[in-house]
Protein backbone atom coordinates (compact mmCIF):
# COMPACT_ATOMS: atom_id res chain seq x y z
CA UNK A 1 149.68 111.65 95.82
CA UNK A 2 149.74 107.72 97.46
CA UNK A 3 147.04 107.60 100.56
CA UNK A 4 146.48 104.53 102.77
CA UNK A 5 143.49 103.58 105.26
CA UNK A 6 144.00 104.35 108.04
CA UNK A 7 142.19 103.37 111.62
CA UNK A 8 141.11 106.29 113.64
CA UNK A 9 140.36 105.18 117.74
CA UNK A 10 138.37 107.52 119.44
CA UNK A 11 138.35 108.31 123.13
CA UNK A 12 136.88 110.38 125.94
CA UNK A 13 135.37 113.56 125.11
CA UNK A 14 136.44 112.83 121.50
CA UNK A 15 134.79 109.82 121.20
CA UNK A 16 131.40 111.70 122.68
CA UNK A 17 132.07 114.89 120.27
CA UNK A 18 132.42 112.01 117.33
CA UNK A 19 129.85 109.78 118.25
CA UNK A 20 132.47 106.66 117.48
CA UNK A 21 135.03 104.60 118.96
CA UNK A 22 136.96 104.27 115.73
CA UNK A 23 136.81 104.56 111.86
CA UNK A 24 138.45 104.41 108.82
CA UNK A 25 140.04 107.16 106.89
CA UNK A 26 142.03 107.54 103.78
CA UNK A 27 145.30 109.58 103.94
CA UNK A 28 148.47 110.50 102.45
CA UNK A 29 151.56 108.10 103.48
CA UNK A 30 153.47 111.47 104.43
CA UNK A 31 151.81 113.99 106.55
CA UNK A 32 152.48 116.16 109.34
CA UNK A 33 150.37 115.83 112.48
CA UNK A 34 149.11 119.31 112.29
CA UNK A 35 148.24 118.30 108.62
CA UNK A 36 146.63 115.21 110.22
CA UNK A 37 144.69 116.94 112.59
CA UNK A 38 143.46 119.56 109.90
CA UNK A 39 141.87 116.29 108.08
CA UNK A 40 140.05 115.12 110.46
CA UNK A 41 138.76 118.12 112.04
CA UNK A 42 137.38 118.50 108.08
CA UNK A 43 135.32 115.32 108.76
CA UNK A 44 134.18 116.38 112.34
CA UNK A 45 134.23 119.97 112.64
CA UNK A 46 133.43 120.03 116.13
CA UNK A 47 136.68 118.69 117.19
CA UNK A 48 137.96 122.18 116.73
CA UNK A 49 137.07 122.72 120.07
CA UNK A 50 139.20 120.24 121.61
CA UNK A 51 142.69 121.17 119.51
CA UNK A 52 144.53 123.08 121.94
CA UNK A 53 143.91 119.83 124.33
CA UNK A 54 144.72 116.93 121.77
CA UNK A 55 147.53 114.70 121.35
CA UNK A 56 147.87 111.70 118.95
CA UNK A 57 149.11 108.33 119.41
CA UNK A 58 150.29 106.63 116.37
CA UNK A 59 151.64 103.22 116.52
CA UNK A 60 150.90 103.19 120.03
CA UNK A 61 153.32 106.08 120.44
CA UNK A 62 152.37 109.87 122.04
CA UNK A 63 152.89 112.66 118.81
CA UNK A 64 151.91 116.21 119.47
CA UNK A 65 150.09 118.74 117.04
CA UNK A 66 152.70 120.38 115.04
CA UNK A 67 155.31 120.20 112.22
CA UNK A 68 156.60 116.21 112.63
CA UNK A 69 156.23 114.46 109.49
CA UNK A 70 154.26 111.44 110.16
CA UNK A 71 154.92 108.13 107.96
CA UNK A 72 151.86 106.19 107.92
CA UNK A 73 151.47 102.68 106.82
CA UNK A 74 148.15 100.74 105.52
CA UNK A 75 146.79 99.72 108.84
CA UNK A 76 148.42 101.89 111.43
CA UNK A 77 146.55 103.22 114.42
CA UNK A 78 145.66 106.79 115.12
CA UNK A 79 144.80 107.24 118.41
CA UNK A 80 142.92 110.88 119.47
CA UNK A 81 143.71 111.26 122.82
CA UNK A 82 141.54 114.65 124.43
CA UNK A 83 142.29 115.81 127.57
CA UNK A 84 142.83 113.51 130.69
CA UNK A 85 141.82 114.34 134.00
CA UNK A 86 143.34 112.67 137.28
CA UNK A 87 143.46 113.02 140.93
């Protein structure tokens, strides 16, 4: 199985939940976003909370939770994007 670094960016109540604005972590070059999601929440449990709320941005590009296979090159952003509120 091939895995690439990755940078994680953190934000909002993510970021607090976290306790960091970004880091690095290693995973495969093929993986679904659920998949994704599942690894990190394995590195910070506590994200669990937020799941139902989350959506990615990778490449600077909005991908929900769910089945679509993610290609990830070394270097690519992940973005965790929690909840926004507006008014």
């Amino acid at each position: 199985m091939q895995f690439s670094i990755r940078q994680n960016l953190w934000f909002a109540q993510a970021s607090k939940i976290v306790g960091l604005r970004s880091e690095t972590l290693c995973v495969p070059q093929q993986i679904t976003s659920l998949q994704l999601w599942e690894e990190i929440v394995k590195l910070h449990p506590r994200l669990a909370a937020i799941r139902d709320q989350v959506v990615f941005a990778v490449r600077q590009e909005y991908v929900l939770l769910g089945d679509q296979l993610l290609v990830l090159h070394p270097g690519d952003e992940v973005a965790i994007i929690p909840p926004i509120s507006g008014g």
